[in-house]
Protein backbone atom coordinates (compact mmCIF):
# COMPACT_ATOMS: atom_id res chain seq x y z
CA UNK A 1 32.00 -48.19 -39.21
CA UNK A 2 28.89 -48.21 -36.89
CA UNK A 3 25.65 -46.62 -37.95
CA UNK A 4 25.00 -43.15 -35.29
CA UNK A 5 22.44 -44.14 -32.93
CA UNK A 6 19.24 -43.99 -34.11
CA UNK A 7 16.83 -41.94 -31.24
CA UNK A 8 13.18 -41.95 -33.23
CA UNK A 9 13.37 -45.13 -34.61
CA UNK A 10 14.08 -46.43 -30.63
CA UNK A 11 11.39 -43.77 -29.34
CA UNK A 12 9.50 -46.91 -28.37
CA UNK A 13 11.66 -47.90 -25.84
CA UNK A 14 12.42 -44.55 -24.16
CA UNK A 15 8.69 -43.84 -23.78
CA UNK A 16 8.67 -46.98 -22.09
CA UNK A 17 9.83 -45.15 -19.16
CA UNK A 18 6.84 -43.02 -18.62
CA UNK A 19 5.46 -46.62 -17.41
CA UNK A 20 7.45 -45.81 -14.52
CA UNK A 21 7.13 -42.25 -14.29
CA UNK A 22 3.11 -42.71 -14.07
CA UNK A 23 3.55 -45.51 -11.17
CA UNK A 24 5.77 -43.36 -9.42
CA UNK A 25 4.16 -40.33 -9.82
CA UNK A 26 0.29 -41.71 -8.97
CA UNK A 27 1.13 -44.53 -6.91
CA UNK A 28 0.29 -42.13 -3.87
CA UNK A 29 -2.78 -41.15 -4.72
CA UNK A 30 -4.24 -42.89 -7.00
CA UNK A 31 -3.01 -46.73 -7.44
CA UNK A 32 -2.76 -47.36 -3.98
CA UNK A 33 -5.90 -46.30 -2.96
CA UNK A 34 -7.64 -47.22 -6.19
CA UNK A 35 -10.48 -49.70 -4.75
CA UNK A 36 -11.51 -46.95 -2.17
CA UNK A 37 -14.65 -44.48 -3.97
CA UNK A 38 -13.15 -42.59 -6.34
CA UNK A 39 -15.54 -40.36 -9.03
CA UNK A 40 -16.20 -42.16 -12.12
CA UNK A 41 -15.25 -39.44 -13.85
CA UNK A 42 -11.55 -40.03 -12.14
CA UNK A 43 -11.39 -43.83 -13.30
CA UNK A 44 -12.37 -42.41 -17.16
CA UNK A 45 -9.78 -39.55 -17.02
CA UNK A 46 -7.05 -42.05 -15.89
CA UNK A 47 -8.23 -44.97 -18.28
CA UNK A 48 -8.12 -42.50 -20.99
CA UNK A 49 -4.47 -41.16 -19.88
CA UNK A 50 -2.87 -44.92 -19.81
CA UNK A 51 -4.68 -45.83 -23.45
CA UNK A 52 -2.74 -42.53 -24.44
CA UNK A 53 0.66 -43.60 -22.89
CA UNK A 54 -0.10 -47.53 -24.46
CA UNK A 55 -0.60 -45.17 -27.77
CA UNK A 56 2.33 -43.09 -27.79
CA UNK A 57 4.53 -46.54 -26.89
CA UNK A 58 3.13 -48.68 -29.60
CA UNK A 59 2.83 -46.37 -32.41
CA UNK A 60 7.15 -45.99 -32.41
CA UNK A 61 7.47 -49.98 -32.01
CA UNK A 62 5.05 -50.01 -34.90
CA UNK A 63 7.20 -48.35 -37.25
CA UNK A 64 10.34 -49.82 -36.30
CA UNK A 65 8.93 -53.20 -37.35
CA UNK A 66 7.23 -52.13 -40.50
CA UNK A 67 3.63 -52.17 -39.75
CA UNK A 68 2.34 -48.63 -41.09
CA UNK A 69 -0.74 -49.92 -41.90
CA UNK A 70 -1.26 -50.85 -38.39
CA UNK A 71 0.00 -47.46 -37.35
CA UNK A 72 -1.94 -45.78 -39.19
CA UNK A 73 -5.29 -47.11 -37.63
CA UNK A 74 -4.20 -46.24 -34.39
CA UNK A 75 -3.18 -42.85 -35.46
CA UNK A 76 -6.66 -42.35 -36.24
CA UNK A 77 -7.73 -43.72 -33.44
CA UNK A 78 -6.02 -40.45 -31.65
CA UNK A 79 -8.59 -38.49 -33.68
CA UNK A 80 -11.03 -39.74 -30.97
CA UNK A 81 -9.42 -40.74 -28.17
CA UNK A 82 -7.32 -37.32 -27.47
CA UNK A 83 -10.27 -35.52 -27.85
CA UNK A 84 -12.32 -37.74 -25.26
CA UNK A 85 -8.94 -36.82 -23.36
CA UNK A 86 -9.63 -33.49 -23.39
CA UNK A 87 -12.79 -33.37 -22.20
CA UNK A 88 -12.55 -35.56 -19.48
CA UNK A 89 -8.99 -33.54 -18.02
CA UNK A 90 -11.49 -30.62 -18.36
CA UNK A 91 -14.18 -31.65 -16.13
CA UNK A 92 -11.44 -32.91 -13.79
CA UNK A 93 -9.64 -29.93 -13.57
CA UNK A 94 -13.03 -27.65 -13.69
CA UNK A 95 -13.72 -30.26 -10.45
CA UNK A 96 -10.71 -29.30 -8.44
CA UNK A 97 -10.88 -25.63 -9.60
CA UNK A 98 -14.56 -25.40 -7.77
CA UNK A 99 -13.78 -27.43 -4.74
CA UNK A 100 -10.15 -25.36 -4.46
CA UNK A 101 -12.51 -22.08 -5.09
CA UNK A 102 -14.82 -23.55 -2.27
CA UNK A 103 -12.43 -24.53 0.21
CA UNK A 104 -10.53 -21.05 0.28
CA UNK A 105 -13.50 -19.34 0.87
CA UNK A 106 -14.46 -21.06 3.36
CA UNK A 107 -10.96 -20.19 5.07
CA UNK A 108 -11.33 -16.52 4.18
CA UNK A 109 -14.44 -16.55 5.91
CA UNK A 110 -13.82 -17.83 8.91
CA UNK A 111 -10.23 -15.80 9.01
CA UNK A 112 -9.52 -12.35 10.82
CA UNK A 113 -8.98 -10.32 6.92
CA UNK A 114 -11.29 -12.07 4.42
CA UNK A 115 -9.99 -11.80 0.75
CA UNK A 116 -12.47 -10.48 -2.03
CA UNK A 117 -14.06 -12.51 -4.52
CA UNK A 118 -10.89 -10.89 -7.14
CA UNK A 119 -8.26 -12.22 -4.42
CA UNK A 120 -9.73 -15.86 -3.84
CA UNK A 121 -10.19 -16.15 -7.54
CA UNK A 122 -6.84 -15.18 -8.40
CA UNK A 123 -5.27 -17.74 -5.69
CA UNK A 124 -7.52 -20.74 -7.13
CA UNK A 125 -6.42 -19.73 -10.19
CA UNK A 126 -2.48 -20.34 -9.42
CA UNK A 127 -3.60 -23.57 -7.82
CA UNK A 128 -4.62 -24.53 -11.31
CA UNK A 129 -2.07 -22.57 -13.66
CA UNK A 130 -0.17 -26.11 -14.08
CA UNK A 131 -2.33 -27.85 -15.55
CA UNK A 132 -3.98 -25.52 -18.00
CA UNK A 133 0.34 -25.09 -18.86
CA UNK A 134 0.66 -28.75 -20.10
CA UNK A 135 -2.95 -29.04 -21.53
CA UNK A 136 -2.00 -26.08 -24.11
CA UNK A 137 1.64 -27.52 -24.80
CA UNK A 138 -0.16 -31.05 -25.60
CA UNK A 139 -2.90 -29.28 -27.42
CA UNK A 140 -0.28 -27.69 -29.85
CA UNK A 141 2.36 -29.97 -29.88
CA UNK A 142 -0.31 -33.25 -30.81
CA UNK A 143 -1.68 -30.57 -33.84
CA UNK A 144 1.28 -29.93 -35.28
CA UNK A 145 2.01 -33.69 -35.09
CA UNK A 146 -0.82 -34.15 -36.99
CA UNK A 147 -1.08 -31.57 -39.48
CA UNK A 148 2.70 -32.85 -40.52
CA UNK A 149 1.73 -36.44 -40.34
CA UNK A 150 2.88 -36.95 -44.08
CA UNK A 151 6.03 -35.71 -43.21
CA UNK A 152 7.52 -38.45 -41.00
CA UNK A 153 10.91 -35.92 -39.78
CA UNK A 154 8.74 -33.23 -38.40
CA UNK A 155 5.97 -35.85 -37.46
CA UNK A 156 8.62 -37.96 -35.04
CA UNK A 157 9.89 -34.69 -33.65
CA UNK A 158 6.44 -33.07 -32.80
CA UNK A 159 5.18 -36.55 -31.33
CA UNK A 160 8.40 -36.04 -29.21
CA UNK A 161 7.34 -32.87 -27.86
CA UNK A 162 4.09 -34.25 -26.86
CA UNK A 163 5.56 -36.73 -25.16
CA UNK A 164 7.47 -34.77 -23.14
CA UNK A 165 3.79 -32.69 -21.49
CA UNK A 166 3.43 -35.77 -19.78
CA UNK A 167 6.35 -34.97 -17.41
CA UNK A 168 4.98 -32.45 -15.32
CA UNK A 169 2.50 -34.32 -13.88
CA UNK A 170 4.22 -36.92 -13.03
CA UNK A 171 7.55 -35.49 -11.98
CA UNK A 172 6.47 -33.00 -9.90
CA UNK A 173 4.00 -35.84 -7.98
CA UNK A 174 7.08 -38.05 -7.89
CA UNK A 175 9.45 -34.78 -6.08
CA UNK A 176 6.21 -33.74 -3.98
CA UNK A 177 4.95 -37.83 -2.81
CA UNK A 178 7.72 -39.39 -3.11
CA UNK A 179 10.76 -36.78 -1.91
CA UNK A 180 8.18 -34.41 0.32
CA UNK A 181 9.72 -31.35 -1.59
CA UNK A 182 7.52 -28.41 -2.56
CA UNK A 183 10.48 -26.22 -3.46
CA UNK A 184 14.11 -26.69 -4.76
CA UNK A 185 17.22 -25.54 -3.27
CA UNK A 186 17.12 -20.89 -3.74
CA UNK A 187 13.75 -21.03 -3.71
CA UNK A 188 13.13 -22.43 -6.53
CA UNK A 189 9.39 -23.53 -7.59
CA UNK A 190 8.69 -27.64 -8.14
CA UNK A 191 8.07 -26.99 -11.77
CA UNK A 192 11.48 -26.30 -12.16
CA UNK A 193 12.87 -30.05 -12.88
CA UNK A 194 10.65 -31.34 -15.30
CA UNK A 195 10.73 -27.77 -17.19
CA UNK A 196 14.25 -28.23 -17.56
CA UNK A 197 13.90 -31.92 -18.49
CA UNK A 198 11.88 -31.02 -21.62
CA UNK A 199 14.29 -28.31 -22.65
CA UNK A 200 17.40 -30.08 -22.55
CA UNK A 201 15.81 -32.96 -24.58
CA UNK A 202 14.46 -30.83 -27.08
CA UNK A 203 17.96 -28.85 -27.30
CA UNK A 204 19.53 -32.26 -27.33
CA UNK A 205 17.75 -33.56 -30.01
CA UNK A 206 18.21 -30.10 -32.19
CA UNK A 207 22.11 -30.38 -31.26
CA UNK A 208 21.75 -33.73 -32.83
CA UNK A 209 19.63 -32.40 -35.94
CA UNK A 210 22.44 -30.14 -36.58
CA UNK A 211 25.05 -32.21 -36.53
CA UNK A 212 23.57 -34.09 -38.57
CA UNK A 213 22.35 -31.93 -41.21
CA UNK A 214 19.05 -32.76 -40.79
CA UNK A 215 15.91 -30.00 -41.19
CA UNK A 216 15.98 -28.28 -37.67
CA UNK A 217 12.52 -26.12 -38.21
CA UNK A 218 10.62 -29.04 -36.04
CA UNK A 219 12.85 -29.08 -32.96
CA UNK A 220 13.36 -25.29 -33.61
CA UNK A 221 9.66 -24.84 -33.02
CA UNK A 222 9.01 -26.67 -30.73
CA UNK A 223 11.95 -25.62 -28.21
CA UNK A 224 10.97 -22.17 -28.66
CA UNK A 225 7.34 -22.79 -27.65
CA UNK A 226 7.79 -24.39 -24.78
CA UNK A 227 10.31 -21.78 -23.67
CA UNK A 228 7.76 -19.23 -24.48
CA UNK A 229 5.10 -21.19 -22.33
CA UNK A 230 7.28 -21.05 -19.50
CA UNK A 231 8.33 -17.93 -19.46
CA UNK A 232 4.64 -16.81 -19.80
CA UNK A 233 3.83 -19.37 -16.80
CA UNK A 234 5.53 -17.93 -14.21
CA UNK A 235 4.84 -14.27 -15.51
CA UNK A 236 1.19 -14.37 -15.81
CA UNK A 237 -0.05 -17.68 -13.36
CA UNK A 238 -0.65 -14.83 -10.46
CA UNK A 239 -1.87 -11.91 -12.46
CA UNK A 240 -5.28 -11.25 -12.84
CA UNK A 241 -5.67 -11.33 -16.49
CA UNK A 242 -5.19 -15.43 -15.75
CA UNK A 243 -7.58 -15.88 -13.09
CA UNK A 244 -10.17 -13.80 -15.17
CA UNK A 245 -9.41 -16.37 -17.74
CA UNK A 246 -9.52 -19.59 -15.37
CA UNK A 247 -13.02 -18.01 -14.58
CA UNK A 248 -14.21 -17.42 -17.94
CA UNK A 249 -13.46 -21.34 -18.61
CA UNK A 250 -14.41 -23.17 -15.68
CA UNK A 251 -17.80 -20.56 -14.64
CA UNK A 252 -17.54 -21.33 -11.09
């Protein structure tokens, strides 16, 4: 009788597709127009994003072929290179939050009804609620990663769910470049798809778990974050206890 399908110790090769994910979903605005002047800052940020994806590829392979020394130097490596992340996908997004915040009131000015400083903050705000979604999710997802590192079960599973931030960005570029759709059939917003896609791995993977016998609490957790997070995204992105946060952190 065959062995069941092993998914973690072949994680390698599914994260292999966010190769094509991130071409797909930057091609538009970033590869193809890489040689024209970009901020440095821009060409960091996206170094430091495909270093993570090379990572997050390697560090399954690395395990499947028995080199946990090896994987443990690069897991330490993440100690400094998600952090240098972090920073950098800050100043980008504090970057587009001012220039977004510039640019609309600029509009209001020059329109008939000019919106007060509360109503133009709130709107940049929205503009930027995505990103600040998947920056938490990978925040707390990577931690608990770590902090059960020792514990390869929940380790795998947690690593899994980090993975999976990455699919916003470049789903929703892919449906918005590549498809020229803003909005899904009923109305419903972009976010939508890759939402969904994280959810029915995660629920996938716990289905499995079960079945299985296996300990569920890492799956468990994680699927009922990120149902939390988006349930709290599309309650709170327009209110203006958010944009008095988005405020707070980026001081325009």
């Amino acid at each position: 009788m065959s062995k069941p399908y092993n998914v973690y110790n072949n994680l390698g090769y599914w994260f292999l597709i966010y190769i094509v994910l991130v071409i797909g979903g930057f091609y538009q605005s970033y590869f193809s127009v890489i040689f024209n002047p970009f901020p440095r800052l821009i060409h960091f940020h996206f170094a430091l994003m495909i270093m993570w994806i090379v990572m997050m590829i390697a560090q399954p392979f690395l395990i499947k072929y028995k080199k946990l020394s090896w994987h443990r130097i690069v897991g330490k490596a993440s100690y400094v290179l998600v952090p240098a992340l972090l920073i950098s996908a800050y100043l980008v997004s504090r970057g587009e939050y001012i220039r977004t915040l510039q640019r609309y009131t600029e509009e209001s000015s020059k329109a008939a009804i000019q919106l007060s400083r509360a109503e133009l903050l709130q709107k940049t705000a929205l503009f930027g609620s995505i990103a600040q979604y998947y920056t938490l999710l990978f925040v707390i997802f990577y931690a608990l990663a770590i902090w059960y590192r020792k514990r390869s079960l929940m380790h795998a599973r947690f690593m899994v769910a980090t993975s999976l931030t990455m699919l916003g960005p470049t789903v929703d570029r892919i449906m918005i470049n590549v498809f020229d759709m803003h909005v899904y059939p009923l109305g419903l917003p972009i976010e939508v798809l890759a939402f969904s896609i994280a959810d029915l791995v995660l629920a996938y993977l716990l289905f499995r778990d079960y079945k299985s016998n296996k300990p569920m609490k890492a799956l468990a957790t994680a699927l009922g974050i990120m149902l939390i997070a988006q349930i709290l995204y599309f309650t709170l992105q327009d209110s203006a206890i958010f944009s008095a946060y988005m405020a707070m952190i980026y001081r325009p």
